[in-house]
Protein backbone atom coordinates (compact mmCIF):
# COMPACT_ATOMS: atom_id res chain seq x y z
CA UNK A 1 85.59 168.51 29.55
CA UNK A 2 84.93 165.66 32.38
CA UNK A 3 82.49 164.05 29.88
CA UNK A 4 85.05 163.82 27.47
CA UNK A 5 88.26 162.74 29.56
CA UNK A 6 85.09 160.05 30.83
CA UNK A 7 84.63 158.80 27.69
CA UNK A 8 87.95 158.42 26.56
CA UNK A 9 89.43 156.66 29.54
CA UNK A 10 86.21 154.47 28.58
CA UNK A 11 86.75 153.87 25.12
CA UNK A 12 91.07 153.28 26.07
CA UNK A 13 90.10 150.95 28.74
CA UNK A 14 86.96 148.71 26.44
CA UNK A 15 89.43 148.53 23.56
CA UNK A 16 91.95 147.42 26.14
CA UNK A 17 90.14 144.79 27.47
CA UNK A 18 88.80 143.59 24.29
CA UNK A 19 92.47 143.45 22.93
CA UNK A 20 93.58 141.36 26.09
CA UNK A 21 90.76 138.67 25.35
CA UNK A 22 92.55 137.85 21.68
CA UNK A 23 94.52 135.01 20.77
CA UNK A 24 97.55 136.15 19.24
CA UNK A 25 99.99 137.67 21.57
CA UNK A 26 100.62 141.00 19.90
CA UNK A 27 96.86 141.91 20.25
CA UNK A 28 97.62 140.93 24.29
CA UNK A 29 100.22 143.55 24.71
CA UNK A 30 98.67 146.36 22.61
CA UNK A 31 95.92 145.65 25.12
CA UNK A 32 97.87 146.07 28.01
CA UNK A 33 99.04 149.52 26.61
CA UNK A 34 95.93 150.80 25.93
CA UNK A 35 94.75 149.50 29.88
CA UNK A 36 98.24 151.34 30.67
CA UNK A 37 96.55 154.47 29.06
CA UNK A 38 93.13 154.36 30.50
CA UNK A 39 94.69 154.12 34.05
CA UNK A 40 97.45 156.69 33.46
CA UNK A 41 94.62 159.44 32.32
CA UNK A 42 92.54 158.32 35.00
CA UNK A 43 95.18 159.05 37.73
CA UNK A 44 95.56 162.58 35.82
CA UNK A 45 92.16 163.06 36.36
CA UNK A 46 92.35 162.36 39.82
CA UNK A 47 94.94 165.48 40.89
CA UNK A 48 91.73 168.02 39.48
CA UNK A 49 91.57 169.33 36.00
CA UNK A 50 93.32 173.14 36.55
CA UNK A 51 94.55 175.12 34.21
CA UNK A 52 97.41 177.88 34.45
CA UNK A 53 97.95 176.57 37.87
CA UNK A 54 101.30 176.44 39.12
CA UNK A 55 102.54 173.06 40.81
CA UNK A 56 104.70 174.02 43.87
CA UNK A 57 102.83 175.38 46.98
CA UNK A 58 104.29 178.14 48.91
CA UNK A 59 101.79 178.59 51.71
CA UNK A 60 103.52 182.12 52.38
CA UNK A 61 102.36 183.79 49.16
CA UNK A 62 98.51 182.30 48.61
CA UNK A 63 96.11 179.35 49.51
CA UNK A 64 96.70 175.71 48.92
CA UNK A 65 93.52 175.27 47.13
CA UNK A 66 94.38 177.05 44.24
CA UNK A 67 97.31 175.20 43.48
CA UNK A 68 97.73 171.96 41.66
CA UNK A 69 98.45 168.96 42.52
CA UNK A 70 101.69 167.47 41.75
CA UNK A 71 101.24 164.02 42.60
CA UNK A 72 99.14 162.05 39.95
CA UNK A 73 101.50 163.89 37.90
CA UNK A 74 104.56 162.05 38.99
CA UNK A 75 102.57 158.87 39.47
CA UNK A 76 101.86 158.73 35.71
CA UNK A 77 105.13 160.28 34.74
CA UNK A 78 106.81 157.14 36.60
CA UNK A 79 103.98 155.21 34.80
CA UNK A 80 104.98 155.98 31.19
CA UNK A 81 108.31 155.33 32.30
CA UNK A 82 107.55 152.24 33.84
CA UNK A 83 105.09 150.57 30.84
CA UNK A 84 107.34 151.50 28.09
CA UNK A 85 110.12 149.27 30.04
CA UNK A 86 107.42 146.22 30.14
CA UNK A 87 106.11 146.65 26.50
CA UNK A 88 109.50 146.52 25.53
CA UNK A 89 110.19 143.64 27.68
CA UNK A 90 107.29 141.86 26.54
CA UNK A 91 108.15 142.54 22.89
CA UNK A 92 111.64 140.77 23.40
CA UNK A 93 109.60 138.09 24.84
CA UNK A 94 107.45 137.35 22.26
CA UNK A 95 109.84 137.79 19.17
CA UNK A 96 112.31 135.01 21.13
CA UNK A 97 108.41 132.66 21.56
CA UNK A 98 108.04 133.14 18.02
CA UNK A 99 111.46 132.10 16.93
CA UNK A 100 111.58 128.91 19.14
CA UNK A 101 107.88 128.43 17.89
CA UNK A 102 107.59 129.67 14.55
CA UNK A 103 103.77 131.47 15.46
CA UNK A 104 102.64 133.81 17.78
CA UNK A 105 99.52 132.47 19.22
CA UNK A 106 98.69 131.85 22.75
CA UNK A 107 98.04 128.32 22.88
CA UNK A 108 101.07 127.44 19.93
CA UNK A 109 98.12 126.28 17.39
CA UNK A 110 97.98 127.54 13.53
CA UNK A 111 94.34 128.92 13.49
CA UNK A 112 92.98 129.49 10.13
CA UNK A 113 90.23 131.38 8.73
């Protein structure tokens, strides 16, 4: 499970990267939700992989350890919250550049093939 959860905050956070390093602007911010991704599951990954754990610790009734931890999950909860306000910010953004500039490139030039 580790190897896969690995490999696929790999693969989120390549094809991230990868997207960022294109010219056109709508490539940028698909790459900057796919980075979003890779860093959300890797915060997940961070508060232990536990299954049918419950997420409130009541010291009274069994150990801490066993538990799981609640805070990565409320870090990326706040996360999603907080990237789906900035993608949509940065959508508004680039339909108003491409209006006023009639193309969506970084540096304003028609490139062609």
């Amino acid at each position: 499970m580790e190897w896969i959860l690995a490999l696929a905050i790999g693969v989120l956070a390549g094809s991230g990267v990868w997207l960022l390093l294109r010219p056109r602007t709508f490539q940028f911010i698909m790459g900057l939700a796919l980075l979003g991704y890779a860093v959300n599951l890797f915060i997940f990954a961070m508060g232990r992989l536990r299954l049918d754990a419950p997420p409130v610790i009541d010291p009274a009734w069994a150990d801490p350890s066993s538990y799981a931890d609640p805070l990565p999950q409320a870090l990326v909860l706040t996360a999603i919250v907080i990237g789906f306000a900035t993608t949509a910010l940065f959508l508004v953004v680039l339909l108003a550049s491409r209006g006023m500039s009639d193309t969506d490139h970084v540096d304003g030039e028609e490139h062609r093939p």
